[in-house]
N, C-alpha and C. Protein backbone atom coordinates (compact mmCIF):
# COMPACT_ATOMS: atom_id res chain seq x y z
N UNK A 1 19.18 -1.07 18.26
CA UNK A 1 18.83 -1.71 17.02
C UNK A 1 19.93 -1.42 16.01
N UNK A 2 20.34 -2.64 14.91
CA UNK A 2 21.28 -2.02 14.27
C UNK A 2 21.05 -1.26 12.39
N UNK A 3 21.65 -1.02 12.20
CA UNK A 3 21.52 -0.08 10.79
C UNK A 3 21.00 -1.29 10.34
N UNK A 4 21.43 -2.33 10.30
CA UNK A 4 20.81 -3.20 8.82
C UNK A 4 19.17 -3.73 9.71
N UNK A 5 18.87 -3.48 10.66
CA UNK A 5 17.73 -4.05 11.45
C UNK A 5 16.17 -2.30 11.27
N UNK A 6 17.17 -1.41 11.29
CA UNK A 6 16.21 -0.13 11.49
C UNK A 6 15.82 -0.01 9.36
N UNK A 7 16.79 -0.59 8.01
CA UNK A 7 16.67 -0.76 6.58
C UNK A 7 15.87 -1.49 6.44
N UNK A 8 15.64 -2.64 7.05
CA UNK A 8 14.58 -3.53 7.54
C UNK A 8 13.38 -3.08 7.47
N UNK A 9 13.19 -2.83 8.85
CA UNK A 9 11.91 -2.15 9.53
C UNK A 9 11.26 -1.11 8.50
N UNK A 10 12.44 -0.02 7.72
CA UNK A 10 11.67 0.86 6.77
C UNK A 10 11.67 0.45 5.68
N UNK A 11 11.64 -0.73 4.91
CA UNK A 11 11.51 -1.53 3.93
C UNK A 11 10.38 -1.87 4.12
N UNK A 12 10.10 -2.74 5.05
CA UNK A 12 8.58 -3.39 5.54
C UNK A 12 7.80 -2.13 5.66
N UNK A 13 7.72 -1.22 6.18
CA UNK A 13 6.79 -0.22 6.46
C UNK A 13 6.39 0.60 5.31
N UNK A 14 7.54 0.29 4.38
CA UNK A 14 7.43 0.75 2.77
C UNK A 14 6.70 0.31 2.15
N UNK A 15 7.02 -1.05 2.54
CA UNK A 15 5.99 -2.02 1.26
C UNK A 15 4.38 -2.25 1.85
N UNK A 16 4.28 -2.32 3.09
CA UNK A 16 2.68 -2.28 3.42
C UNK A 16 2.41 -1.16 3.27
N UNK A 17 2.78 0.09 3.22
CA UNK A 17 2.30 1.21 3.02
C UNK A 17 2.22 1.12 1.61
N UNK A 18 2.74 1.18 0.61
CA UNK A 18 2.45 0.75 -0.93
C UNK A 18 1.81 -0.48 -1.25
N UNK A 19 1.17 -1.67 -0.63
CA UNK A 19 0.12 -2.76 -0.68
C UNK A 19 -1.14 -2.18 -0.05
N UNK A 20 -0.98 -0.90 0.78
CA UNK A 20 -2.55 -0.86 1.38
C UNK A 20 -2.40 0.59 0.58
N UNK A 21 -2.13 1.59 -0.11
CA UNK A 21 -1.91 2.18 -1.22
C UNK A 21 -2.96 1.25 -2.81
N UNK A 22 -2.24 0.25 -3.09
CA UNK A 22 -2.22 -0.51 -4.05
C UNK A 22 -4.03 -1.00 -4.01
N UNK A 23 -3.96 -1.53 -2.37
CA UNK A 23 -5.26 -2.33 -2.12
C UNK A 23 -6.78 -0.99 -2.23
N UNK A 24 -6.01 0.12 -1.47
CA UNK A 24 -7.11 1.50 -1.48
C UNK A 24 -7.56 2.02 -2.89
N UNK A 25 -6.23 1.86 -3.78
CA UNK A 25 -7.09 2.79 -5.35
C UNK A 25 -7.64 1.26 -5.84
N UNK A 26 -6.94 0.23 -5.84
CA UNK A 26 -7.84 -0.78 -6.92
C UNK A 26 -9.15 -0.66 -6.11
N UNK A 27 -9.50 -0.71 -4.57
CA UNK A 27 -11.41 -0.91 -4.33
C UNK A 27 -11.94 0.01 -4.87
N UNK A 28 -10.96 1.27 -4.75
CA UNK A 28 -11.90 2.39 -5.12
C UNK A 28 -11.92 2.46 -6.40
N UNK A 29 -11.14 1.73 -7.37
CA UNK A 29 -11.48 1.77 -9.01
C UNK A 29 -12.86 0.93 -9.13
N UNK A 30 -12.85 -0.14 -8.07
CA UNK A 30 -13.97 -1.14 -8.75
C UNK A 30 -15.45 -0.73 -7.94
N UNK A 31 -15.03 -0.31 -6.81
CA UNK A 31 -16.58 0.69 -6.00
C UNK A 31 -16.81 1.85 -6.13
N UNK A 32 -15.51 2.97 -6.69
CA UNK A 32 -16.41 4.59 -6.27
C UNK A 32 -16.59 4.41 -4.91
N UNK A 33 -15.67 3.58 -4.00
CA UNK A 33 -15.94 4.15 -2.55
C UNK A 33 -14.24 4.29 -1.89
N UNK A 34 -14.16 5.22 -1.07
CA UNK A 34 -12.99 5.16 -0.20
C UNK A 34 -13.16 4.25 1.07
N UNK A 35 -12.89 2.95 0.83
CA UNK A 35 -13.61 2.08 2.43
C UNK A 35 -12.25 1.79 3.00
N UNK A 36 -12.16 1.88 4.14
CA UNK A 36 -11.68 1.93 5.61
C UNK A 36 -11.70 0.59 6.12
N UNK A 37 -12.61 0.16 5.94
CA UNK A 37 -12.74 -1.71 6.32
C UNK A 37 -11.61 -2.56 5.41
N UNK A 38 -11.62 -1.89 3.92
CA UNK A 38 -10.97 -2.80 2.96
C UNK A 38 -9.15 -2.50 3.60
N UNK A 39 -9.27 -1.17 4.04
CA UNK A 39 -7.18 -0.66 4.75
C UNK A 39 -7.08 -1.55 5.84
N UNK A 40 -8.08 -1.76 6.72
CA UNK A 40 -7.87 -2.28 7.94
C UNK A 40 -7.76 -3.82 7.28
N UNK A 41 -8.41 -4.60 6.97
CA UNK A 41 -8.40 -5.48 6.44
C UNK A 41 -7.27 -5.87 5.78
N UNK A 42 -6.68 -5.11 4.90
CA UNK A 42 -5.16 -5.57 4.10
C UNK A 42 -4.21 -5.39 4.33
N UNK A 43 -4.41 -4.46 5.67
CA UNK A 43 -3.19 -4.20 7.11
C UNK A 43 -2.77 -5.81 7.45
N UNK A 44 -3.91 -6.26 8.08
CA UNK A 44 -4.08 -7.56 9.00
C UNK A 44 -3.05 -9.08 8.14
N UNK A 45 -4.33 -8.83 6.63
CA UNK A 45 -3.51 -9.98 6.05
C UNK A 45 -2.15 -9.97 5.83
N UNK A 46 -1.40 -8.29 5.29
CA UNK A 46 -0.01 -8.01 4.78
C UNK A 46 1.00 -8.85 5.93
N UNK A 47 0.20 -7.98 7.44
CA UNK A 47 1.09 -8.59 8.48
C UNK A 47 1.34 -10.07 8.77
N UNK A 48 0.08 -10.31 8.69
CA UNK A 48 0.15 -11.77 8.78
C UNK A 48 0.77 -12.64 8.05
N UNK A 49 0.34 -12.21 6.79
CA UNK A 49 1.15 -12.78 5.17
C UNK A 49 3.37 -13.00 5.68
N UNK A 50 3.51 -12.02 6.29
CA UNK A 50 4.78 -11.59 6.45
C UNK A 50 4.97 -11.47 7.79
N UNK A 51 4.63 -12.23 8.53
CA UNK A 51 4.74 -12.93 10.26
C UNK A 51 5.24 -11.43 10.77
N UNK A 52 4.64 -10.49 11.15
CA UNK A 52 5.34 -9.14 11.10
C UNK A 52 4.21 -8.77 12.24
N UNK A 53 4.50 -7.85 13.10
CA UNK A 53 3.10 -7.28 13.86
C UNK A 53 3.46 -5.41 14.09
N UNK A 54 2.58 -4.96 14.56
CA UNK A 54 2.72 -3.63 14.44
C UNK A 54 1.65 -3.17 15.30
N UNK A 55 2.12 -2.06 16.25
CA UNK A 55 1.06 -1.69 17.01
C UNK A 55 -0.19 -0.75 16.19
N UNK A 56 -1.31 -1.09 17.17
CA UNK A 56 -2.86 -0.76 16.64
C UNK A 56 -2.48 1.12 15.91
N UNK A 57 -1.84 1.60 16.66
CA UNK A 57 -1.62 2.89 16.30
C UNK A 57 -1.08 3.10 15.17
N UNK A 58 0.23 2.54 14.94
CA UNK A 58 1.39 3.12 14.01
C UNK A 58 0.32 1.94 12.33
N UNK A 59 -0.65 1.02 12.53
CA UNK A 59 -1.32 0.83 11.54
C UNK A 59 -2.40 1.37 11.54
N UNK A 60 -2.76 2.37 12.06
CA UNK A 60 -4.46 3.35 11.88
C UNK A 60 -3.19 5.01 11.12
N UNK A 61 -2.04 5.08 11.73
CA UNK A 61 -1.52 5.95 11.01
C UNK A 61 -0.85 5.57 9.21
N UNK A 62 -0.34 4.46 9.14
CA UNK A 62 0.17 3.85 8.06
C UNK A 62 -1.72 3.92 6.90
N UNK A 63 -2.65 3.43 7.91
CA UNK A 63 -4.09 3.42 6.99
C UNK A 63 -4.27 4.84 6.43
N UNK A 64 -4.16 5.71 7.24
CA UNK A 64 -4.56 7.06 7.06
C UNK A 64 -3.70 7.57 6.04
N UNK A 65 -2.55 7.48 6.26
CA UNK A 65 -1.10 8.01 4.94
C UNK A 65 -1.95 7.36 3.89
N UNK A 66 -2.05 5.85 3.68
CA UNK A 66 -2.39 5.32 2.51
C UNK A 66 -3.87 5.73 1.89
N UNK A 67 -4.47 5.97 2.50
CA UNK A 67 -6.18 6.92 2.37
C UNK A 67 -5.53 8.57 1.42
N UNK A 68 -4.33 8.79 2.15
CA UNK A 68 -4.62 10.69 1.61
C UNK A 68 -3.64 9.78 0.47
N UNK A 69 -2.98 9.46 0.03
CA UNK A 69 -1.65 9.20 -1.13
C UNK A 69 -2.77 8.62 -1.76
N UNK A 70 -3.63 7.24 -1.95
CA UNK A 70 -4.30 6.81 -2.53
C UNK A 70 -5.78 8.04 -3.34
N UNK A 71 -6.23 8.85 -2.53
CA UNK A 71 -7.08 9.82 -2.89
C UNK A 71 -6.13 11.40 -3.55
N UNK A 72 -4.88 12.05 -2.97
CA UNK A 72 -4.56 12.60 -3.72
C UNK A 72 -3.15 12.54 -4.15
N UNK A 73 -2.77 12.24 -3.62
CA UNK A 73 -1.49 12.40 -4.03
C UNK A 73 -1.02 11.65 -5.77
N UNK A 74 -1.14 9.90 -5.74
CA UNK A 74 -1.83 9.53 -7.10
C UNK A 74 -1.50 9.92 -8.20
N UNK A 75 -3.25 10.55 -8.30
CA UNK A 75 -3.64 12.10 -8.94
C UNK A 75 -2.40 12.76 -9.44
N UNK A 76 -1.75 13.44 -8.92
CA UNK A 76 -0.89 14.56 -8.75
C UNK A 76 0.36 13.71 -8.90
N UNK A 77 0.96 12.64 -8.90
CA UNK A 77 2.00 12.35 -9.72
C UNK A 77 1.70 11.63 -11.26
N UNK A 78 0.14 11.94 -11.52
CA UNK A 78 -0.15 11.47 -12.89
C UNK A 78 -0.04 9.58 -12.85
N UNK A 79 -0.73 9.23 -11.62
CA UNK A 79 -0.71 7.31 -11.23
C UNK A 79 -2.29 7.50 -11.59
N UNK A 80 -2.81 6.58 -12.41
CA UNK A 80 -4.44 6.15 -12.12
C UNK A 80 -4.45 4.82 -12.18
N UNK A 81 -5.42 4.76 -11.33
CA UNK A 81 -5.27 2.94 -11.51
C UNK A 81 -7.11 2.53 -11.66
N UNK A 82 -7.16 2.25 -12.63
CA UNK A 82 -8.76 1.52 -13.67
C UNK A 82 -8.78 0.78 -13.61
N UNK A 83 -9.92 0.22 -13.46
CA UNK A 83 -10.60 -1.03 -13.23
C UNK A 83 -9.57 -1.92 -14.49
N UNK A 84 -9.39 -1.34 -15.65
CA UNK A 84 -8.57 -2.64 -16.54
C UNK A 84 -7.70 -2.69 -16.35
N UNK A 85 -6.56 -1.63 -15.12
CA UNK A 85 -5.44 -2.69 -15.07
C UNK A 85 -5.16 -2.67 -12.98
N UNK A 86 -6.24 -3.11 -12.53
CA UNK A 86 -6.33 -3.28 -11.28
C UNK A 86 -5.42 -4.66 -11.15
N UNK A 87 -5.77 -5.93 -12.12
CA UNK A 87 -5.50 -6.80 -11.77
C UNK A 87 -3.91 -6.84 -12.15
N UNK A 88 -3.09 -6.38 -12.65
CA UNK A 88 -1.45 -5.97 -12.97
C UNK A 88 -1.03 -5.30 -11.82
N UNK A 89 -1.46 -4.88 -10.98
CA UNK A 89 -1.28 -4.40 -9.48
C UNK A 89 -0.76 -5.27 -8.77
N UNK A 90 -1.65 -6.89 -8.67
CA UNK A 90 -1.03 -7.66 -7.75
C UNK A 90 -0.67 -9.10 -8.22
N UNK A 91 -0.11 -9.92 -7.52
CA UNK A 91 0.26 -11.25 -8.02
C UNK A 91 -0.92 -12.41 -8.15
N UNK A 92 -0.94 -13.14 -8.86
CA UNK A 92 -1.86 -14.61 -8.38
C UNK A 92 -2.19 -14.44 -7.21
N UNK A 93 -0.92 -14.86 -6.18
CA UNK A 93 -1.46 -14.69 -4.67
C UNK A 93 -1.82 -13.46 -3.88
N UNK A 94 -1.59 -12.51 -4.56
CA UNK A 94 -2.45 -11.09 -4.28
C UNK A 94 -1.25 -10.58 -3.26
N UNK A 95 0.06 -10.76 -3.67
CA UNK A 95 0.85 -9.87 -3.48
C UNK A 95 1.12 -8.90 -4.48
N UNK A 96 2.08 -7.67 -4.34
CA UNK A 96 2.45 -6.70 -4.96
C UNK A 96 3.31 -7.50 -6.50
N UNK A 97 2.58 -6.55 -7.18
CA UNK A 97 3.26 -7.26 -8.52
C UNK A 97 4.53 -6.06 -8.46
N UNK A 98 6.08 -6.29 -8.25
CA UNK A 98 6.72 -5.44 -8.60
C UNK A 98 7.31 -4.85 -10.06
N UNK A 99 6.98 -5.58 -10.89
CA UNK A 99 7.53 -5.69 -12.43
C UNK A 99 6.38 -4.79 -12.49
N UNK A 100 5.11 -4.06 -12.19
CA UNK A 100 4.56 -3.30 -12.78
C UNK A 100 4.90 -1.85 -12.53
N UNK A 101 4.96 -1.21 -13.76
CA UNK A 101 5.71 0.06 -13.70
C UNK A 101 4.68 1.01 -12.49
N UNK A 102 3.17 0.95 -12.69
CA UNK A 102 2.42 1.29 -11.31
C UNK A 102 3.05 1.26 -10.05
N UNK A 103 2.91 0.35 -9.86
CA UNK A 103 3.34 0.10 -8.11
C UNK A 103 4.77 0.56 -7.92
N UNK A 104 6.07 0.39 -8.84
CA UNK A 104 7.21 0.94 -8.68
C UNK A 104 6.79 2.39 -8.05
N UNK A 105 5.80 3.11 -8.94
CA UNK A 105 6.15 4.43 -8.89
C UNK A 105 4.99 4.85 -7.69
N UNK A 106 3.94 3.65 -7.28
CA UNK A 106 3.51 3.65 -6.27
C UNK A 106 4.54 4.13 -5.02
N UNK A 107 5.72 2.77 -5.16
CA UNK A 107 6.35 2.71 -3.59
C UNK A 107 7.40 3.94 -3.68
N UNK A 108 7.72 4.38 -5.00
CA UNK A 108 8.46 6.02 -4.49
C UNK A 108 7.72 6.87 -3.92
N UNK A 109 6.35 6.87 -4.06
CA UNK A 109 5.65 8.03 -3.56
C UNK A 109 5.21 7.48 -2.00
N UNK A 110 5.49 5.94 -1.60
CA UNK A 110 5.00 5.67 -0.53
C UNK A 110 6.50 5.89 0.17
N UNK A 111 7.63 5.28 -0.25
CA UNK A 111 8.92 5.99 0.62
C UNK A 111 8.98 7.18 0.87
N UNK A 112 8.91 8.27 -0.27
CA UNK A 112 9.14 9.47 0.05
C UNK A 112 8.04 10.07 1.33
N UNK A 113 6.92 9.68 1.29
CA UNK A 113 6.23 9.86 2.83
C UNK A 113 6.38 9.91 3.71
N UNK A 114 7.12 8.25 4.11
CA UNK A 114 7.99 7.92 5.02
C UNK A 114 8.96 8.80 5.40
């Protein structure tokens, strides 16, 4: 594989990991629940959204990263995300809004994981 093909691959794995990040604190701003259906679920569409596939594993591990960063990590870089500005999170079409200073500082904390 080459260098500009492997920048790729951890670009993409960046940004669904910071959209199912993004997708985990906004449910849990608007439910008070940590749901597992809603990660698996915004796994499926991201990939799909972005003709991209990924084995069952390396997205139950990408869910799980985004479960502990979304519950603590967050927190602990001083990120909250409230029900009033859930919707500045994502686009019309319910992609990643990047112009929001949130999610920027979302996807450093989702690279640095990586």
């Amino acid at each position: 594989m080459a260098e500009s093909d492997i920048d790729e691959v951890s670009q993409a794995r960046a940004e669904l990991l910071c959209f199912l990040v993004a997708t985990v604190a906004a449910s849990y701003s608007l439910t008070h629940e940590w749901r597992v259906d809603h990660v698996v679920e915004s796994c499926r569409i991201w990939l799909r959204r972005n003709h991209l596939w990924m084995d069952w594993l390396e997205r139950v591990r990408l869910g799980q990263l985004a479960l502990k960063i979304a519950n603590r990590d967050l927190k602990g870089a001083g990120i909250a995300v409230r029900q009033s500005n859930v919707q500045a999170l994502f686009t019309g079409d319910m992609q990643l809004n990047y112009a929001c200073t949130v999610v920027q500082r979302m996807m450093a904390l989702c690279k640095e994981a990586l």
